[in-house]
Protein backbone atom coordinates (compact mmCIF):
# COMPACT_ATOMS: atom_id res chain seq x y z
CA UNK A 1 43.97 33.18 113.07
CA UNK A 2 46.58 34.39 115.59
CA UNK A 3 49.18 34.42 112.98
CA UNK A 4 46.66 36.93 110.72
CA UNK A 5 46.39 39.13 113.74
CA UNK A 6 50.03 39.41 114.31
CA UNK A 7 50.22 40.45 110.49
CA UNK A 8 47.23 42.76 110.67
CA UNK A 9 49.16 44.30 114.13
CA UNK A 10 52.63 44.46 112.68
CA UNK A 11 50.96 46.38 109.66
CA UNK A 12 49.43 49.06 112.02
CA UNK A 13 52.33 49.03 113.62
CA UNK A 14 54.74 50.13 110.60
CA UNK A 15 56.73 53.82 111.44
CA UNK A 16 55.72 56.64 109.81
CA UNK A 17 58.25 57.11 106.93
CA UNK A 18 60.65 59.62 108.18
CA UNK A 19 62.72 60.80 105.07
CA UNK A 20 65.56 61.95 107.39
CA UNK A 21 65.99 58.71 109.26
CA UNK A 22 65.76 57.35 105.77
CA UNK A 23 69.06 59.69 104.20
CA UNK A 24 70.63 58.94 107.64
CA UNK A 25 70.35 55.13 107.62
CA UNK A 26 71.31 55.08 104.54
CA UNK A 27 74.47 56.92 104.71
CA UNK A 28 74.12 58.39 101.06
CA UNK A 29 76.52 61.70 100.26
CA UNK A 30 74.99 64.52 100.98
CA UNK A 31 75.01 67.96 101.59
CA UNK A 32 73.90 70.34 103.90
CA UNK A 33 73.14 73.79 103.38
CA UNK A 34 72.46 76.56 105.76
CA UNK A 35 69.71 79.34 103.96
CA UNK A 36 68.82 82.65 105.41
CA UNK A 37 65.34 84.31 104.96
CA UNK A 38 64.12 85.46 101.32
CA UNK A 39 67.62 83.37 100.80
CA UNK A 40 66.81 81.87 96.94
CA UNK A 41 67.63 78.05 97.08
CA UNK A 42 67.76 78.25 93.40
CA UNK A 43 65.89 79.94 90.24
CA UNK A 44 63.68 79.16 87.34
CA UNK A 45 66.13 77.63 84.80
CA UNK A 46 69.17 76.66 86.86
CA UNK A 47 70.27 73.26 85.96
CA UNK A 48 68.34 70.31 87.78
CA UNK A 49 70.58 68.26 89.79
CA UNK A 50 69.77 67.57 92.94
CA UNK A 51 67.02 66.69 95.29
CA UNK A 52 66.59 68.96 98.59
CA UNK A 53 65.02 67.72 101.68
CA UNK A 54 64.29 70.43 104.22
CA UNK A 55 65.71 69.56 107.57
CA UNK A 56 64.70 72.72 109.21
CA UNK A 57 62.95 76.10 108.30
CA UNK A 58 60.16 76.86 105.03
CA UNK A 59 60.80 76.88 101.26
CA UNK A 60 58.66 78.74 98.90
CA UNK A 61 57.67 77.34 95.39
CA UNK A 62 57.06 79.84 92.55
CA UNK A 63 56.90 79.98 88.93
CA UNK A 64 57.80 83.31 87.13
CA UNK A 65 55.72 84.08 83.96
CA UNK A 66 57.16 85.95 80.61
CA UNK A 67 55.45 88.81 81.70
CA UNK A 68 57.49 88.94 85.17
CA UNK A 69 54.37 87.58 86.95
CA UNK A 70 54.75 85.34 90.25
CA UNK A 71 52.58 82.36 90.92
CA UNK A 72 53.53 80.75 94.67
CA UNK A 73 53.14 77.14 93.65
CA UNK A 74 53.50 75.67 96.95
CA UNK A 75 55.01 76.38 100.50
CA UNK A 76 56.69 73.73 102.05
CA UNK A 77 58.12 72.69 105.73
CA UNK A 78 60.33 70.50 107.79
CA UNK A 79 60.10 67.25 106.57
CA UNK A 80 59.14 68.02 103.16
CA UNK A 81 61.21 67.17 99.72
CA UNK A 82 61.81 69.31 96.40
CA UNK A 83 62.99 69.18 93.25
CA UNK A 84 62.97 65.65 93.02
CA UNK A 85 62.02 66.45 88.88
CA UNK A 86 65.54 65.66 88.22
CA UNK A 87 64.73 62.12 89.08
CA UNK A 88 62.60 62.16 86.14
CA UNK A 89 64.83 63.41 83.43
CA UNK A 90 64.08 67.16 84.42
CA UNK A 91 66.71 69.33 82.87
CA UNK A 92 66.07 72.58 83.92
CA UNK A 93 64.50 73.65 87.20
CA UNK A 94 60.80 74.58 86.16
CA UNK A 95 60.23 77.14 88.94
CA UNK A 96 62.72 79.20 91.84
CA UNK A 97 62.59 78.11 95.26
CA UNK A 98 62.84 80.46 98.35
CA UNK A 99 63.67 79.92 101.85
CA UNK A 100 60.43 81.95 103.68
CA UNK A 101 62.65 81.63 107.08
CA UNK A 102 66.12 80.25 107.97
CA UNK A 103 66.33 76.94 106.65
CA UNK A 104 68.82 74.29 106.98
CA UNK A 105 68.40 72.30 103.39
CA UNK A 106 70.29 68.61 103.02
CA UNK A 107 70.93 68.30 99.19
CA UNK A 108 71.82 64.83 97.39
CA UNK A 109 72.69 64.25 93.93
CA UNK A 110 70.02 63.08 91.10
CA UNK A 111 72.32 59.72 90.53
CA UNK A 112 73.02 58.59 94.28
CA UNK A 113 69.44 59.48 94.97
CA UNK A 114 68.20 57.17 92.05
CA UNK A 115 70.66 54.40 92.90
CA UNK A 116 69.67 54.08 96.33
CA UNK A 117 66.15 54.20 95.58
CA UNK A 118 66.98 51.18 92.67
CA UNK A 119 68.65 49.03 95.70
CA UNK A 120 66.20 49.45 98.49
CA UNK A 121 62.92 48.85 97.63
CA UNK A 122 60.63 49.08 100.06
CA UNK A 123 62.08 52.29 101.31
CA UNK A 124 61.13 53.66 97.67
CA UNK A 125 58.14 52.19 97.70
CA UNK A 126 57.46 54.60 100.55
CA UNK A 127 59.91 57.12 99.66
CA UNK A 128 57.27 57.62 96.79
CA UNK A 129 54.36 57.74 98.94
CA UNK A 130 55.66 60.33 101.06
CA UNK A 131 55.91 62.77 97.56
CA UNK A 132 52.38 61.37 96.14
CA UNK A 133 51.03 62.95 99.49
CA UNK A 134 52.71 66.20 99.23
CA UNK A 135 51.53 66.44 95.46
CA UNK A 136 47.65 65.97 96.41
CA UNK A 137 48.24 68.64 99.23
CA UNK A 138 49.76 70.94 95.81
CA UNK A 139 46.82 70.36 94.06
CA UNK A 140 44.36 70.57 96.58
CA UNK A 141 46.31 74.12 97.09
CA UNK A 142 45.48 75.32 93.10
CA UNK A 143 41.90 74.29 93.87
CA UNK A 144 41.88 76.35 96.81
CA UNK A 145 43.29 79.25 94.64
CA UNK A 146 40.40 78.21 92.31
CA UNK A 147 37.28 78.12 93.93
CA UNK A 148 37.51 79.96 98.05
CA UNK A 149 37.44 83.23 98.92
CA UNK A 150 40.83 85.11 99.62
CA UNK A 151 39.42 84.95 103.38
CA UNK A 152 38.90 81.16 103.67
CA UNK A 153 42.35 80.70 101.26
CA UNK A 154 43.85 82.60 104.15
CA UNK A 155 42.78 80.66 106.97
CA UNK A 156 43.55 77.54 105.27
CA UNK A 157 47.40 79.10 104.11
CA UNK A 158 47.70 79.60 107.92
CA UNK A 159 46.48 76.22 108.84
CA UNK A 160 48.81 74.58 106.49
CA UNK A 161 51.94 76.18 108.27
CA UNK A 162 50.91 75.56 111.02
CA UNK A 163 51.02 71.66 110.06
CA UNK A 164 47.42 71.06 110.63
CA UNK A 165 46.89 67.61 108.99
CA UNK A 166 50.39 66.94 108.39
CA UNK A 167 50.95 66.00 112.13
CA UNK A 168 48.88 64.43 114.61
CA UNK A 169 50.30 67.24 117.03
CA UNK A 170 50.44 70.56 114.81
CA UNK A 171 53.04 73.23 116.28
CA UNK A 172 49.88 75.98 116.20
CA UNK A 173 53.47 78.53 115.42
CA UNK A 174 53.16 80.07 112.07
CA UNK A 175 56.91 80.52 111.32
CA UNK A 176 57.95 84.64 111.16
CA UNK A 177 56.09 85.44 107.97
CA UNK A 178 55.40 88.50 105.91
CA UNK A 179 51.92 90.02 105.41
CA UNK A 180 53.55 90.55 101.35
CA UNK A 181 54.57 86.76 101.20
CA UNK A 182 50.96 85.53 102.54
CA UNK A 183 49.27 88.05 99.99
CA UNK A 184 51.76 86.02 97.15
CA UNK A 185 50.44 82.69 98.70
CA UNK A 186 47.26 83.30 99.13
CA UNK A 187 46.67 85.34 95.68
CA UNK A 188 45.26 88.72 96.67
CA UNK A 189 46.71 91.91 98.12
CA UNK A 190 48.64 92.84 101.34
CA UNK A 191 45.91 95.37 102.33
CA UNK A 192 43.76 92.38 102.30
CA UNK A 193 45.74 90.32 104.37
CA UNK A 194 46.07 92.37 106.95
CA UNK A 195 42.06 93.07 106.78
CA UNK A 196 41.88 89.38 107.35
CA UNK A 197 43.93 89.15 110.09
CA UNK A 198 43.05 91.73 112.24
CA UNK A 199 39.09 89.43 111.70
CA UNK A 200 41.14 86.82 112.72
CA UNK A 201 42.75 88.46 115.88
CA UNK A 202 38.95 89.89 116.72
CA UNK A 203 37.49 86.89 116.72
CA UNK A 204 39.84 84.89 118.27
CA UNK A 205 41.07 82.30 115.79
CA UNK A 206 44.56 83.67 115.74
CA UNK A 207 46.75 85.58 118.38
CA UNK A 208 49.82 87.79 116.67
CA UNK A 209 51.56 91.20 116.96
CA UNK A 210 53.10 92.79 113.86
CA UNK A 211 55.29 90.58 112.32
CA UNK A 212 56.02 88.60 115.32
CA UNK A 213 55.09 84.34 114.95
CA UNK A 214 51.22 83.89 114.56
CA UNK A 215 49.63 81.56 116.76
CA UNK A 216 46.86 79.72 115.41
CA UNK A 217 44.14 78.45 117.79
CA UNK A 218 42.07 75.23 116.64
CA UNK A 219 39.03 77.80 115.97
CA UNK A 220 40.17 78.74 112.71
CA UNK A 221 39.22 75.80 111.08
CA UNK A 222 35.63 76.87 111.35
CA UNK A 223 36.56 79.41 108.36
CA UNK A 224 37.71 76.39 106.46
CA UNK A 225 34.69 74.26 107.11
CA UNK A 226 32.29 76.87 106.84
CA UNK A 227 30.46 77.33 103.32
């Protein structure tokens, strides 16, 4: 019995994957790349080579139609990985990516990437767990888009870069953000967004000035949870 507890413990006890430590201890080649904001990372079409980690900063996801029409696919944040398609036999990249604020982006190639993942095992096994998360918080993101109001989208947009869920201590800082770029995220206009947060200011969910950082105060959940 004690030897099942110490199992059972150990297993609580396992780290939090941390893909950083994880490039780090493993000394692959990498490389690292300094982005400014609205900086593009690279576009719809570009030859897929490489998977990005974000070290520091945002990166916006977005998919340009025939008809010149954007679609923000995802937003992502520090700790996050992307275009990790080539590791699949991806070609082309499908969509552009965007730094939304200065970003420092560590890049590795499609073959070192795969090779490592090949000779360590159980840091795949959780190297793919860490993406399988960030892909349910995608499509939980186009069901959002699907089915809530532009007001609770909003909230919840804010609440996601703010890293509410992600970490058991969110930063409650909304990096420097533009009313335009929410509008693209959230799907609606900038007019609307700016309706929105003003509600937001009134009522006390959110504290911001302009485009200065928004703070977000636990209270705006209640627009999520609210039907």
């Amino acid at each position: 019995m004690k030897a099942v507890k110490a199992m059972k413990a150990a297993k609580a006890a396992k780290p939090e994957f941390s893909a950083q430590a994880f490039l780090e201890w493993a000394a692959v080649a990498k490389t690292v790349v300094q982005y400014g904001r609205d900086q593009v990372i690279f576009t719809q079409g570009d030859a897929c080579e490489h998977v990005m980690y974000i070290q520091s900063g945002g990166v916006k996801l977005s998919v340009l139609s025939k008809t010149g029409k954007e679609a923000v696919v995802a937003m992502l944040g520090r700790g996050d990985f992307f275009g990790e398609g080539c590791l699949a036999g991806q070609v082309l990249r499908m969509g552009s990516a965007t730094a939304i604020t200065p970003s420092e982006i560590f890049c590795v190639g499609k073959t070192e990437l795969a090779r490592l993942l090949h000779q360590q095992h159980e840091m795949s096994d959780r190297f793919i767990s860490h993406l399988l998360t960030r892909n349910i918080r995608i499509e939980e993101d186009l069901i959002d888009q699907l089915f809530n109001s532009s007001e609770k989208r909003l909230a919840r947009t804010l609440l996601m870069l703010g890293q509410y869920g992600k970490r058991a201590r969110p930063s409650r800082m909304v990096p420097k953000i533009s009313q335009e770029t929410l509008a693209e995220m959230v799907g609606t206009t900038r007019s609307r967004v700016n309706f929105f947060l003003n509600k937001f200011r009134k009522l006390g969910f959110i504290e911001y000035e302009g485009e200065r950082p928004i703070k977000i105060n636990s209270s705006l959940l209640t627009v999520v949870l609210h039907d």
